[in-house]
Protein backbone atom coordinates (compact mmCIF):
# COMPACT_ATOMS: atom_id res chain seq x y z
CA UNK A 1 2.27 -4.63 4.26
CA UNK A 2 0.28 -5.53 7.34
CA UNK A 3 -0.05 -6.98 10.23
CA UNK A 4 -3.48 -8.98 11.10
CA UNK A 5 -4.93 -10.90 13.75
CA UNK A 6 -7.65 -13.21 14.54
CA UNK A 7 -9.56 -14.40 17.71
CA UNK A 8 -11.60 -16.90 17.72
CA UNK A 9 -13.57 -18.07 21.10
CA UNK A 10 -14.29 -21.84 20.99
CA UNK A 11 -16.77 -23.64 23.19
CA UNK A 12 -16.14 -27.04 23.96
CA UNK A 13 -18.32 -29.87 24.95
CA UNK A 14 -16.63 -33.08 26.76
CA UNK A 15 -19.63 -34.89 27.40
CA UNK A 16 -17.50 -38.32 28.58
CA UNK A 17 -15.63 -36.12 31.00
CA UNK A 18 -16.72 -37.10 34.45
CA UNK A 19 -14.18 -35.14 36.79
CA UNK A 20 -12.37 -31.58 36.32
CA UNK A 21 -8.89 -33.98 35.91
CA UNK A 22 -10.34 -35.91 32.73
CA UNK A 23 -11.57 -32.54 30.94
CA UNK A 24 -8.20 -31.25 32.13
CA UNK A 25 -6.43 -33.73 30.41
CA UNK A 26 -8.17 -33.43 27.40
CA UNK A 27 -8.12 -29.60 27.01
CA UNK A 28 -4.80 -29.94 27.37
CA UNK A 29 -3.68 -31.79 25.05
CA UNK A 30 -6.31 -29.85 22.53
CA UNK A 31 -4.27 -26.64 23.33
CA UNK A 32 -0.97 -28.32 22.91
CA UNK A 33 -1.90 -29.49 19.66
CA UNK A 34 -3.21 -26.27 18.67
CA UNK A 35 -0.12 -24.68 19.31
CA UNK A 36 2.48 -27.59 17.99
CA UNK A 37 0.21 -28.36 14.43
CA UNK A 38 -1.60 -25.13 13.70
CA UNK A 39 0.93 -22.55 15.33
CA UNK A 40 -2.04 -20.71 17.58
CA UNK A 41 -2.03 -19.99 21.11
CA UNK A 42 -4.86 -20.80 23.37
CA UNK A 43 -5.79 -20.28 26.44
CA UNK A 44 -9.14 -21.35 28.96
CA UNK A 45 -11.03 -18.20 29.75
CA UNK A 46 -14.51 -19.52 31.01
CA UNK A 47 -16.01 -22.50 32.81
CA UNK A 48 -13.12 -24.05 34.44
CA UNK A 49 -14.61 -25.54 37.33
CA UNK A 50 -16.94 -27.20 34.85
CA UNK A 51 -16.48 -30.66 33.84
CA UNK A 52 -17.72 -31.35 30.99
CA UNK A 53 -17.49 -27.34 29.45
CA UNK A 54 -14.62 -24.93 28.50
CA UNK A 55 -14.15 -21.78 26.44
CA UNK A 56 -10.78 -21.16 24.57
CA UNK A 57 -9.59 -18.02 23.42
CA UNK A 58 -7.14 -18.90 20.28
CA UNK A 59 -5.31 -16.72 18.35
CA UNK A 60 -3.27 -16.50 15.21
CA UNK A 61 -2.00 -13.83 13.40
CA UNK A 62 0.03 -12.78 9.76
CA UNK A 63 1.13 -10.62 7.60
CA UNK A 64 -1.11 -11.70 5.47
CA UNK A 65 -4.96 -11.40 5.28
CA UNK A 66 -5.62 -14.40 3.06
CA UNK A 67 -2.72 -16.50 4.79
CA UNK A 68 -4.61 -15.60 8.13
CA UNK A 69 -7.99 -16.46 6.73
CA UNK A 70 -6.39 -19.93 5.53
CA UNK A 71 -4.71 -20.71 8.82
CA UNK A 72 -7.91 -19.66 10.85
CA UNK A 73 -9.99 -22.23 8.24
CA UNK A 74 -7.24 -24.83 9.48
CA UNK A 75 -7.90 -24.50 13.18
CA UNK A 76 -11.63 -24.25 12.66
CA UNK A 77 -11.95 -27.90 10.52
CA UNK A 78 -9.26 -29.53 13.34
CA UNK A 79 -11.36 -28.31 16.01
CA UNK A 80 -14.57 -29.79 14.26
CA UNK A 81 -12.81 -33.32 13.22
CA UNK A 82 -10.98 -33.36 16.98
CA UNK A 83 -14.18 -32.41 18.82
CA UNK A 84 -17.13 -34.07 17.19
CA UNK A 85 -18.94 -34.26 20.21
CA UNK A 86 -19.71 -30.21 19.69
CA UNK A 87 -17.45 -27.16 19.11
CA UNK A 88 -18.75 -24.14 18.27
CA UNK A 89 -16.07 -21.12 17.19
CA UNK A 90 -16.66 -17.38 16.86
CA UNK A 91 -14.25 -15.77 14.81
CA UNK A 92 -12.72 -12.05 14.73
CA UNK A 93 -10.39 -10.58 12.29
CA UNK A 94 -8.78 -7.49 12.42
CA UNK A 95 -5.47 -5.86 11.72
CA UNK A 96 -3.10 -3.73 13.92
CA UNK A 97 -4.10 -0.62 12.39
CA UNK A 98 -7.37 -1.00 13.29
CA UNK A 99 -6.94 -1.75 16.56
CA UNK A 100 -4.71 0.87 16.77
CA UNK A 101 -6.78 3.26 15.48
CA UNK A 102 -9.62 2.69 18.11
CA UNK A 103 -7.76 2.64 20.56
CA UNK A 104 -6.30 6.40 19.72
CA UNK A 105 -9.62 7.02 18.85
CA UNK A 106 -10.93 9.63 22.11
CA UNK A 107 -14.78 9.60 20.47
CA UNK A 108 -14.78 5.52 20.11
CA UNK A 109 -16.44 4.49 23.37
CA UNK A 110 -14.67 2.28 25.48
């Protein structure tokens, strides 16, 4: 058995958002419902003085490869349906082990 992650980075495009508080509002409650529907975490790692941009990092993780893969498809169609007005996700899946692994790893470059 394993244990698996995935990241994905999400860029966001609030194109109605015409202050810091209204694409604060909205990213909020984007990150709430990620969390409360789809069981990820996500946090704002880029472009938050910008009004209408933001970059989430969101991640999930499982014992499972496939249930991971499944979950991550979840998040990646909400995101789509919830943010027509342009998302765009990079995904990264990996296990423990892995990571693990490179890190212990003294010829992997950091």
């Amino acid at each position: 058995m394993g244990a698996y992650y995935a990241l994905l980075l999400v860029d966001l495009h609030f194109p109605d958002a015409g202050s810091l508080k209204a694409k604060r509002r909205e990213l909020s409650s984007i990150k709430a419902q990620l969390h409360t529907r789809l069981g990820a975490v996500a946090a704002e790692c880029d472009h938050q003085d910008t009004w209408q941009r933001a970059t989430l990092a969101v991640a999930l993780c499982s014992g499972s490869l496939r249930t991971l893969g499944e979950a991550t498809d979840r998040v990646e169609r909400w995101l789509d349906a919830r943010c027509p007005q342009g998302v765009r996700v990079q995904r990264r899946v990996t296990s423990f082990e892995e990571t693990e692994d490179h890190m212990t790893d003294p010829t992997t470059p950091t």
